[in-house]
Protein backbone atom coordinates (compact mmCIF):
# COMPACT_ATOMS: atom_id res chain seq x y z
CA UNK A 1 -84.22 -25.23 -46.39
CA UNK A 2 -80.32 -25.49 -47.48
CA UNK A 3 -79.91 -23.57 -50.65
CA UNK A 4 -79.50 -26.37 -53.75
CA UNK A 5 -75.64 -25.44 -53.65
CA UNK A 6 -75.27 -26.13 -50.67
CA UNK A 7 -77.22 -29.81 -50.94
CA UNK A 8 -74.80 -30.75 -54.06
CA UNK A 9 -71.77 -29.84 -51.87
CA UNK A 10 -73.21 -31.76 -49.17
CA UNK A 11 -73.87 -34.30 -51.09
CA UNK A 12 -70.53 -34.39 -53.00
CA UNK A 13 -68.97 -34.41 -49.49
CA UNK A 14 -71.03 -37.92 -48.39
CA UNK A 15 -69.90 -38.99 -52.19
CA UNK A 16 -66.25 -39.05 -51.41
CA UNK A 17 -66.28 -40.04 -47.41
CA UNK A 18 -68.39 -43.06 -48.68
CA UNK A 19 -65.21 -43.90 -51.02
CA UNK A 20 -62.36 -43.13 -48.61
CA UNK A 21 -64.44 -45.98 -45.90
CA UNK A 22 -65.02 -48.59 -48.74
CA UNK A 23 -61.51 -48.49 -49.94
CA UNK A 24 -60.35 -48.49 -45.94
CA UNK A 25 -62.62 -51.59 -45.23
CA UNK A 26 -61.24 -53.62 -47.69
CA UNK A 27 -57.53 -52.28 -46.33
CA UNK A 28 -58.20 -52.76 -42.90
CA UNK A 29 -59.88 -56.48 -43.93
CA UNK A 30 -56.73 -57.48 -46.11
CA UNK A 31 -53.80 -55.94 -44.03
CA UNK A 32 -55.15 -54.80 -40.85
CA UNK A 33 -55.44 -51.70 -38.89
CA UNK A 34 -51.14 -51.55 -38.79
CA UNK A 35 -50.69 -53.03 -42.24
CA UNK A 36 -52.89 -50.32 -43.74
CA UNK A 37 -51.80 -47.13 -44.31
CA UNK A 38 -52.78 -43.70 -45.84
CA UNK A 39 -50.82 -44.30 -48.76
CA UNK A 40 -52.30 -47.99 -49.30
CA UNK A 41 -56.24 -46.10 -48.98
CA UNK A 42 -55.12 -43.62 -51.01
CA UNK A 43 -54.65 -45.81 -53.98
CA UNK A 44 -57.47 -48.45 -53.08
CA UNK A 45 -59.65 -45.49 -52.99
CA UNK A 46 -58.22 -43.74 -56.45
CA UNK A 47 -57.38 -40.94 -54.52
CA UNK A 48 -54.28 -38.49 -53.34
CA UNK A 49 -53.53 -38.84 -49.75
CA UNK A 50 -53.94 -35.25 -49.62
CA UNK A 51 -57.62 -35.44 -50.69
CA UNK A 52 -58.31 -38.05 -47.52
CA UNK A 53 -56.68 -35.60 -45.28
CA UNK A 54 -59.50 -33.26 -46.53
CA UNK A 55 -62.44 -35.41 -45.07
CA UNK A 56 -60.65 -37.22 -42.16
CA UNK A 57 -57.75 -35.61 -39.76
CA UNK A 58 -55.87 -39.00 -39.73
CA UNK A 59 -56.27 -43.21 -39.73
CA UNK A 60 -57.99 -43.15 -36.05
CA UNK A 61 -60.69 -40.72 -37.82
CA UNK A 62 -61.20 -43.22 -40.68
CA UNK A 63 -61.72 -46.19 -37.97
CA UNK A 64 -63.94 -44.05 -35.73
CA UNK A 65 -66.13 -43.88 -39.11
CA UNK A 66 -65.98 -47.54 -40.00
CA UNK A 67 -66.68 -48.08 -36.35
CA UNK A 68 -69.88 -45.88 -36.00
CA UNK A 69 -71.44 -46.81 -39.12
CA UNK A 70 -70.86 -50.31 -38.52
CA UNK A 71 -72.90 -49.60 -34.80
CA UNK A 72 -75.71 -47.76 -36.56
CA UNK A 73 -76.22 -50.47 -38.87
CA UNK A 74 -76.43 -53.00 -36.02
CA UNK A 75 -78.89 -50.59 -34.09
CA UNK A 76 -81.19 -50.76 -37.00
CA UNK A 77 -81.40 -54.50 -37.60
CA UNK A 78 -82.27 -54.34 -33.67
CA UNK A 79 -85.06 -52.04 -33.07
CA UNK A 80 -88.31 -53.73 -33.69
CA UNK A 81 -87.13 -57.11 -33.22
CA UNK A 82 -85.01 -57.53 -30.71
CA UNK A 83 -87.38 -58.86 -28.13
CA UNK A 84 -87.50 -61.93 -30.47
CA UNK A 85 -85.24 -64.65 -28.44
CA UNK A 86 -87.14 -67.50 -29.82
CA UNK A 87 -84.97 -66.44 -33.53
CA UNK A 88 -82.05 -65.22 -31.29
CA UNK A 89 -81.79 -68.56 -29.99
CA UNK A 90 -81.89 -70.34 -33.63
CA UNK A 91 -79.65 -68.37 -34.52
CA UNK A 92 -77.09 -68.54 -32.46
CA UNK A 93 -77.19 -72.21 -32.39
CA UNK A 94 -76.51 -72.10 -35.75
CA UNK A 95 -73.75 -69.65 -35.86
CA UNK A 96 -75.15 -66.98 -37.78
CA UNK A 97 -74.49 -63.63 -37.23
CA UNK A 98 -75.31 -60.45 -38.26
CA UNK A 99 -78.91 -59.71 -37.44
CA UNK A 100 -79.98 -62.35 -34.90
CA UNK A 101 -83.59 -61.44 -34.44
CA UNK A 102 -84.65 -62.19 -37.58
CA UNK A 103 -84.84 -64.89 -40.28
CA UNK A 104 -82.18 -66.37 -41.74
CA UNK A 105 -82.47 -65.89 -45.09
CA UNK A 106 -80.64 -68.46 -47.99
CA UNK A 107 -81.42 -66.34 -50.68
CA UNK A 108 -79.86 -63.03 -48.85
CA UNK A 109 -77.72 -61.47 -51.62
CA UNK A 110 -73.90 -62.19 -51.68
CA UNK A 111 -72.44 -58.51 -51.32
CA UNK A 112 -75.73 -58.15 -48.54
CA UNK A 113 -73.85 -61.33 -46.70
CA UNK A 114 -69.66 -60.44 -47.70
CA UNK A 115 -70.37 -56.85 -45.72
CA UNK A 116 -71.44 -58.64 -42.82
CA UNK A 117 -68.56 -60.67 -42.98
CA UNK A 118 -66.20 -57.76 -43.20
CA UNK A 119 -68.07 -55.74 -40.44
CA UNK A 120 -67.60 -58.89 -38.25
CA UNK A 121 -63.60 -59.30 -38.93
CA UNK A 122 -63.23 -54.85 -38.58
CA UNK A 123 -64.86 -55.29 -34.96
CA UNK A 124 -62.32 -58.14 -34.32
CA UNK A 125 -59.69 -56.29 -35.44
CA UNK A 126 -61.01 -52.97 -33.70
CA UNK A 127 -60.86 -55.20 -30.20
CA UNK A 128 -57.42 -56.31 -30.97
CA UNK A 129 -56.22 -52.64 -31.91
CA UNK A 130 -57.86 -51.14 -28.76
CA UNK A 131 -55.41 -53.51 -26.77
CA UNK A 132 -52.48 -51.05 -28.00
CA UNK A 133 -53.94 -47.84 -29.29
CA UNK A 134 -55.95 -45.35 -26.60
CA UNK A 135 -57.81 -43.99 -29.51
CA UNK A 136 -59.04 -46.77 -30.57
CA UNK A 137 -59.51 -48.07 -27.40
CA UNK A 138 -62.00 -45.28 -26.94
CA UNK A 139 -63.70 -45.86 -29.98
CA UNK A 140 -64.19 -49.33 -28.94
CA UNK A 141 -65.38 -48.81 -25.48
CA UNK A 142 -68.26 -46.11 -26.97
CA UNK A 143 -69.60 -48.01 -29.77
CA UNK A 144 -70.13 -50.92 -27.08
CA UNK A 145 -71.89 -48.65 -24.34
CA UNK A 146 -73.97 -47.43 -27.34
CA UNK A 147 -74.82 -51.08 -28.24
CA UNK A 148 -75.41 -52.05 -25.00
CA UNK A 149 -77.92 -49.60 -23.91
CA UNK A 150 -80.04 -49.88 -27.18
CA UNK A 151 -80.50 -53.56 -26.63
CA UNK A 152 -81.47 -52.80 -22.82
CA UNK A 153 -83.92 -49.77 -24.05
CA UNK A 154 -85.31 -52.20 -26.73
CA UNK A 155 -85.61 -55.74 -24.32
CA UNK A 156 -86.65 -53.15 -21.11
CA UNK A 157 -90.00 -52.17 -23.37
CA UNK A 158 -90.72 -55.73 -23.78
CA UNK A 159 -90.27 -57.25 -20.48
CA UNK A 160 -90.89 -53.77 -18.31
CA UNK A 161 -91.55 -55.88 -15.02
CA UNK A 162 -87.37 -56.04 -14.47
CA UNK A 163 -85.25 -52.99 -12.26
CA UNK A 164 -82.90 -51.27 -14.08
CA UNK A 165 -80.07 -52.93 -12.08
CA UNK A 166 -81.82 -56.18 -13.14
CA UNK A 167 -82.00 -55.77 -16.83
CA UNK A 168 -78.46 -54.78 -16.94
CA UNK A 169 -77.17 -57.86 -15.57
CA UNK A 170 -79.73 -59.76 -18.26
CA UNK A 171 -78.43 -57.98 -20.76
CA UNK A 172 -74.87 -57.89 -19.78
CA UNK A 173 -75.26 -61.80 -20.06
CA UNK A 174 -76.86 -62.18 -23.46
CA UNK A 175 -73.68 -59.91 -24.40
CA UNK A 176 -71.39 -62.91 -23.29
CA UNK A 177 -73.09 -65.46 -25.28
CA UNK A 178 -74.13 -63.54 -28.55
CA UNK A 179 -70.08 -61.96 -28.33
CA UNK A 180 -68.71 -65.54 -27.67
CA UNK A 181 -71.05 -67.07 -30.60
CA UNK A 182 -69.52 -64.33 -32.65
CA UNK A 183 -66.00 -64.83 -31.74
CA UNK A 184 -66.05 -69.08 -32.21
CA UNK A 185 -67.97 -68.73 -35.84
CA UNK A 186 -64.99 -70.14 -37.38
CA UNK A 187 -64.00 -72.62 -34.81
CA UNK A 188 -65.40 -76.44 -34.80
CA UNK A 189 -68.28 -77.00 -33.98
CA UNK A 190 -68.69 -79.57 -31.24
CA UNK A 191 -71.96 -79.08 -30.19
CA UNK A 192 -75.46 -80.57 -31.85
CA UNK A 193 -77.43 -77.10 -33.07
CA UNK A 194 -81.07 -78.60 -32.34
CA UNK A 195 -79.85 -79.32 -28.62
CA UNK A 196 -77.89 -76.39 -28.43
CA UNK A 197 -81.19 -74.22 -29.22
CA UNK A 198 -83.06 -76.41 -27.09
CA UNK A 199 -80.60 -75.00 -24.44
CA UNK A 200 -80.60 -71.66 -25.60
CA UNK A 201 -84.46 -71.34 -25.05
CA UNK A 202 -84.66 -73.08 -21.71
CA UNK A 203 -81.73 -70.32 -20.74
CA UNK A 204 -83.73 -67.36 -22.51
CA UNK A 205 -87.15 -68.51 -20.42
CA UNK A 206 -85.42 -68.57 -17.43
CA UNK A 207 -83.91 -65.29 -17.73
CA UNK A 208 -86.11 -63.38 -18.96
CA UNK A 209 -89.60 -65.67 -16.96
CA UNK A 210 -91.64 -65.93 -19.54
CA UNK A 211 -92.69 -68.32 -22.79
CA UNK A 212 -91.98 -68.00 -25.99
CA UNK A 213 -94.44 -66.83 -28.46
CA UNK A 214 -94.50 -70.36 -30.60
CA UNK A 215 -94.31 -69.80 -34.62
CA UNK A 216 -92.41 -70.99 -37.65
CA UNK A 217 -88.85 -69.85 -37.74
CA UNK A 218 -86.43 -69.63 -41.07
């Protein structure tokens, strides 16, 4: 057990690297990964740039955070759910991201539905950045591979009777579409949503062989 001096420095430490990312989200949302700099965080944050140079060795490091947490959070709304493609498909006809396995809730609370708005636009931006910066590139290109193979461990529990080889390619195409959906949220819409679901769940059966589970969805 950590000595209770040690816990309050830990804890101190969290403190402060949980203000340098909020003030850097909201930099990075306004102004962009080039727009942003230390000296903009620094004063979003309330802080000296010396004092960010204390928890993270430069901008990449700060990113590489926003990145990760951003993942982890997306891991969590998955596992438990994720074989649900009955909701996946309602949702995605609808355009609503964030957690697409479950319900869709009207009631969600504002700052609940404004983060995933901003982790949405960072993940843009991160795609865009990795285009120029190796780093980042890196970043990018890790968090994905970790995405990817949580959604294949989660879907290869529920429908076991696929190869490895196979449920790659399965999941490598619900990738595509959920990515896509993602990327043409603020585009119009051309399509109707009830025959777009429709769609979704004739695509889902086939890929996957098997029916949905029926029940009420939100």
């Amino acid at each position: 057990m950590l000595p209770l001096q040690q816990c309050t420095k830990d804890v101190r430490i969290s403190a402060r690297r949980d203000q340098i990312i909020a003030a850097a989200r909201l930099c990075f949302r306004r102004h962009g990964f080039h727009g942003a700099g230390m000296a903009e965080i620094a004063k979003t944050s309330q802080l000296s740039v010396g004092q960010i140079y204390r928890y993270f060795a430069n901008k990449d490091a700060i990113i590489e955070e926003i990145v990760r947490r951003i993942v982890m959070k997306k891991i969590r709304l998955m596992t438990g759910n994720a074989h649900n493609l009955q909701q996946v498909a309602h949702n995605l006809a609808h355009r609503r991201i964030g957690n697409l396995s479950a319900p869709y809730k009207e009631d969600q609370c504002t700052e609940h539905k404004e983060q995933a708005e901003i982790d949405h636009a960072l993940m843009l931006e991160v795609a865009a950045e990795a285009t120029r910066n190796p780093i980042v590139e890196k970043i990018w290109r890790d968090s994905e591979k970790q995405l990817f193979q949580e959604a294949k461990t989660l879907l290869s529990a529920t429908f076991p009777q696929f190869s490895d080889a196979e449920m790659t390619a399965k999941v490598e195409s619900l990738a595509v579409i959920c990515e896509g959906t993602a990327f043409r949220r603020l585009t119009t819409v051309h399509a109707d949503a009830e025959l777009l679901e429709a769609l979704y769940h004739r695509y889902f059966r086939s890929l996957f062989e098997t029916d949905f589970r029926p029940h009420k969805l939100e």
